[in-house]
C-alpha atoms as a PDB file:
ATOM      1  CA  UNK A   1      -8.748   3.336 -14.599  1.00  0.00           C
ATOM      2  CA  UNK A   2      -7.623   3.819 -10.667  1.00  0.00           C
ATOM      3  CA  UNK A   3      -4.880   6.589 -11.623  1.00  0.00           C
ATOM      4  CA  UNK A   4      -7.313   9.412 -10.640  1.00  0.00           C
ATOM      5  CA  UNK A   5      -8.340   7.567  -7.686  1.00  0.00           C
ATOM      6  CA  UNK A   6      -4.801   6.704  -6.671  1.00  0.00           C
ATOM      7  CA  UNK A   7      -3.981  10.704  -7.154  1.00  0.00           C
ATOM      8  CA  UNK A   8      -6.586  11.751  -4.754  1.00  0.00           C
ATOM      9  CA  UNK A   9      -6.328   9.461  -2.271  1.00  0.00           C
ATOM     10  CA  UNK A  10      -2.208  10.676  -2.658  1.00  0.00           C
ATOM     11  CA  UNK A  11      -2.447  14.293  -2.923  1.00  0.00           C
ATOM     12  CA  UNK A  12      -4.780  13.670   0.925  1.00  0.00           C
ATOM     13  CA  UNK A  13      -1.763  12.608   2.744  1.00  0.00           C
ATOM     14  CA  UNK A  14       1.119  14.613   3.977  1.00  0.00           C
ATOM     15  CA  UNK A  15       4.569  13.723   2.304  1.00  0.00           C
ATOM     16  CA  UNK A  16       3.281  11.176   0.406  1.00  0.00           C
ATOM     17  CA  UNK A  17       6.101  10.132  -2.574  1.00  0.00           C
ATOM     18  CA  UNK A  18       4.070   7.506  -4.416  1.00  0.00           C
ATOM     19  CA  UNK A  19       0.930   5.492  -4.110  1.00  0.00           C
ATOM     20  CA  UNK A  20       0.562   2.215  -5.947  1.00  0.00           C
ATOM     21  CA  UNK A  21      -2.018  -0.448  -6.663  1.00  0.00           C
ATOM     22  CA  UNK A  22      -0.462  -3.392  -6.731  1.00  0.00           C
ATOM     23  CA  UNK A  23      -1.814  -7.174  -7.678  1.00  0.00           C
ATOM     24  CA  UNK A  24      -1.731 -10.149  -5.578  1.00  0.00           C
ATOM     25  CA  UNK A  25       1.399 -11.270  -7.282  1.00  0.00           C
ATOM     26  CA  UNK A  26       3.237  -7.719  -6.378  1.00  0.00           C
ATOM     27  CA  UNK A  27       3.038  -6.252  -9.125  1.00  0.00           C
ATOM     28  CA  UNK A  28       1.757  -2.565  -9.629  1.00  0.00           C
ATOM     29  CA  UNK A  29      -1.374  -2.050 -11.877  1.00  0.00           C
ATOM     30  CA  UNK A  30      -1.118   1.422 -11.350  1.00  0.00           C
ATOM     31  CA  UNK A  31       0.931   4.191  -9.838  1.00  0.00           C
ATOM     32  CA  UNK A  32       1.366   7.664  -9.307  1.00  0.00           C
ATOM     33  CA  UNK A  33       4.608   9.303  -7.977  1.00  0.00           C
ATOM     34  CA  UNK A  34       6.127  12.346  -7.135  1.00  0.00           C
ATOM     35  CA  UNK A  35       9.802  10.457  -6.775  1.00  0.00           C
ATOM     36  CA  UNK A  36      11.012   9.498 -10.023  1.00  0.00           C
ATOM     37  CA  UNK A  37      13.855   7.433  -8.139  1.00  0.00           C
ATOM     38  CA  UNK A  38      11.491   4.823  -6.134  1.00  0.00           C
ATOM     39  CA  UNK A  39      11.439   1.776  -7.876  1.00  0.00           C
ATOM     40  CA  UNK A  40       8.303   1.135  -7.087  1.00  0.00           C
ATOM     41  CA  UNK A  41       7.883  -2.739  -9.089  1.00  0.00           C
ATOM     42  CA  UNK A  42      10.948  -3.655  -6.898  1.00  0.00           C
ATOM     43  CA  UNK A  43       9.238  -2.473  -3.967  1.00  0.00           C
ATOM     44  CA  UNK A  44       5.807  -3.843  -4.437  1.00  0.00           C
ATOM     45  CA  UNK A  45       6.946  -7.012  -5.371  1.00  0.00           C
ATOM     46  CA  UNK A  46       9.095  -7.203  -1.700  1.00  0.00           C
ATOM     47  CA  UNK A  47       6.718  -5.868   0.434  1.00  0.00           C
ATOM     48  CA  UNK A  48       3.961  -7.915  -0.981  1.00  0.00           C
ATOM     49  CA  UNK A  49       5.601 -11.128  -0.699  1.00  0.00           C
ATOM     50  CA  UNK A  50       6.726 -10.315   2.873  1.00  0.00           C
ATOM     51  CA  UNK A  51       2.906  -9.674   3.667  1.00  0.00           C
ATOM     52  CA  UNK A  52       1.960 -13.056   1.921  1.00  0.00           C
ATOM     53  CA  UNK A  53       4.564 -14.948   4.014  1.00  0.00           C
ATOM     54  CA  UNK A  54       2.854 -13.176   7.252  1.00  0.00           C
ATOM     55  CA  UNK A  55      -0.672 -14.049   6.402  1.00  0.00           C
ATOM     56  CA  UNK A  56       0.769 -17.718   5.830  1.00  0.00           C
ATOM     57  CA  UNK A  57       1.946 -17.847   9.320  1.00  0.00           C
ATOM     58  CA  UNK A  58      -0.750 -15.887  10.863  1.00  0.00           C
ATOM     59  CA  UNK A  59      -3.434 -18.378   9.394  1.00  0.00           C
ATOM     60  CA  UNK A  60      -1.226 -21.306  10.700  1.00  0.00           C
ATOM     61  CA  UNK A  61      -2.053 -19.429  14.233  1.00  0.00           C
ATOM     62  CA  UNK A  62      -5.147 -18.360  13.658  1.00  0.00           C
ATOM     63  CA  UNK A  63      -5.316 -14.767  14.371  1.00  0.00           C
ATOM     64  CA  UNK A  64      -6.573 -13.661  10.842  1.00  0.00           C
ATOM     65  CA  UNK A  65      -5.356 -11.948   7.728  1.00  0.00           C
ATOM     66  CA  UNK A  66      -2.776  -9.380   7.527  1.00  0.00           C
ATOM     67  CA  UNK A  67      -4.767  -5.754   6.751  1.00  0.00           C
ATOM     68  CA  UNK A  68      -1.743  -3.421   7.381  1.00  0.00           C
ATOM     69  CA  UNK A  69       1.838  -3.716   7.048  1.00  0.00           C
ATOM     70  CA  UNK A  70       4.454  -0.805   7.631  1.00  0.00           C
ATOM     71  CA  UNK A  71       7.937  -1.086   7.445  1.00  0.00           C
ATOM     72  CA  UNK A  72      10.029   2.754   8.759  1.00  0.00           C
ATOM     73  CA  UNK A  73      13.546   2.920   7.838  1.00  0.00           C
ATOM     74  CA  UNK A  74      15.729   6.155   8.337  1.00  0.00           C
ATOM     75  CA  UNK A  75      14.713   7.336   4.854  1.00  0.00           C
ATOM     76  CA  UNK A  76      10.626   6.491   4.204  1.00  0.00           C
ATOM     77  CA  UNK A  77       7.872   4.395   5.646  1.00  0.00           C
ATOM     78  CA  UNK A  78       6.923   1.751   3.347  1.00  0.00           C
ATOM     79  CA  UNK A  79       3.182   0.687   4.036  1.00  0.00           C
ATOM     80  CA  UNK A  80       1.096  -2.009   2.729  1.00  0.00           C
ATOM     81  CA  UNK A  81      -2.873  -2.122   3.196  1.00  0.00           C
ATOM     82  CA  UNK A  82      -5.336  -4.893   1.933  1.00  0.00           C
ATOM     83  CA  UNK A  83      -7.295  -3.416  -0.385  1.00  0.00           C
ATOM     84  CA  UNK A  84      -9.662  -6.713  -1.769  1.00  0.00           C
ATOM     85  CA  UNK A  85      -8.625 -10.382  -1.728  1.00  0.00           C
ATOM     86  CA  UNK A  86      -6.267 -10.075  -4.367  1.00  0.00           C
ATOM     87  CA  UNK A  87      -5.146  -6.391  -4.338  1.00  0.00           C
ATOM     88  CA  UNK A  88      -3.055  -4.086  -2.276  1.00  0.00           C
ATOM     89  CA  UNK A  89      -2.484  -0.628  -1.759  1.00  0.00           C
ATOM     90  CA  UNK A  90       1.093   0.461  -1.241  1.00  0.00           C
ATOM     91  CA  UNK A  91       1.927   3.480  -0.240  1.00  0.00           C
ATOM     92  CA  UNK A  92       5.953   5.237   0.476  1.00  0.00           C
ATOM     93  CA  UNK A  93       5.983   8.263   2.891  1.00  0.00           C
ATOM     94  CA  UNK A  94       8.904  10.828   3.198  1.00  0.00           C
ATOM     95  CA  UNK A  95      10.738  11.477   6.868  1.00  0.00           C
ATOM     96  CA  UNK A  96       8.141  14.429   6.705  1.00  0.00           C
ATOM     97  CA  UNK A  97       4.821  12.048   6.195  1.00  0.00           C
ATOM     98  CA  UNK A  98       1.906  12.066   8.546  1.00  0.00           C
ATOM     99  CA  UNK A  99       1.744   8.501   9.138  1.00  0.00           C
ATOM    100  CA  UNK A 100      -1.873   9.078  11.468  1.00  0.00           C
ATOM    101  CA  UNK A 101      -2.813  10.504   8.642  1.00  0.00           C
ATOM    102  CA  UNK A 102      -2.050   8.043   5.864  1.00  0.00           C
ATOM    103  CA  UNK A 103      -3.596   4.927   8.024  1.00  0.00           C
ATOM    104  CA  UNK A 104      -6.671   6.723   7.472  1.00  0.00           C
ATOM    105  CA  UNK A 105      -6.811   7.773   4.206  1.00  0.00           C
ATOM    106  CA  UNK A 106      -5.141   3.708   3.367  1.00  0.00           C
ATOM    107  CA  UNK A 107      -8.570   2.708   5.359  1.00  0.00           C
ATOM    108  CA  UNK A 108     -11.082   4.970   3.783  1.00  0.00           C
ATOM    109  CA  UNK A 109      -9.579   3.529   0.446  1.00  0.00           C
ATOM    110  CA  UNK A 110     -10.293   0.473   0.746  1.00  0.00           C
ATOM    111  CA  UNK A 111     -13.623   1.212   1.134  1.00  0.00           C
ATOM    112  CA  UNK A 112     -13.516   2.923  -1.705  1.00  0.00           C
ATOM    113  CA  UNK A 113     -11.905   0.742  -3.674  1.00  0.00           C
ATOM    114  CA  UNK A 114     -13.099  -2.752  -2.928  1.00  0.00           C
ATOM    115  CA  UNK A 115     -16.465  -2.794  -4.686  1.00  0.00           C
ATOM    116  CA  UNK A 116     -14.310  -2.026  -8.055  1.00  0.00           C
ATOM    117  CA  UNK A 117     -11.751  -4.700  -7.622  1.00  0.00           C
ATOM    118  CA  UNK A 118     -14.052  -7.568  -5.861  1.00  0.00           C
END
């Protein structure tokens, strides 16, 4: 249903490896991916539950939800961007990636996106 989408929205940002829509519960309801290797269920479920834990302890502070999440290593950049209340959009860039680039496209997707999955 959201693989064409999720290919678009992908094939728009520079060194993009994979783009993923993943569940509230981290795990992906659909994916596409130009890196066979990414285990992108392992992934999703991390870097979801990492953003849950945030928006736990940003509510207990009171400075809002979480909306973005990016994690750069010396290999990718893992990023994580509310898509509806229960959805997320995860996206893994290469050391090439235009990270500008893919904030925007993560942000015009949501728009996007949210009417189908609210």
């Amino acid at each position: 249903m959201f693989l064409d989408q999720l290919s678009r929205i992908s094939n728009r940002i520079e060194g993009a490896l994979a783009l993923s829509l993943v569940a509230r519960d981290g795990m992906p309801v659909e994916s596409v991916s130009s890196d066979p290797s990414l285990d992108l269920e392992v992934l999703a479920a991390e870097l979801v539950t990492q953003v849950r834990s945030i928006t736990e302890n940003h509510r207990e502070l009171d400075v809002g939800e979480v909306q973005h999440f990016s994690v750069t290593t010396d290999r990718l950049t893992l990023m994580v961007s509310s898509v509806a209340a229960d959805y997320y959009l995860l996206l893994v860039l290469g050391p090439e990636g235009n990270y500008g680039r893919a904030r925007f496209e993560l942000r015009r997707a949501r728009l996007l996106l949210e009417s189908e999955l609210s």
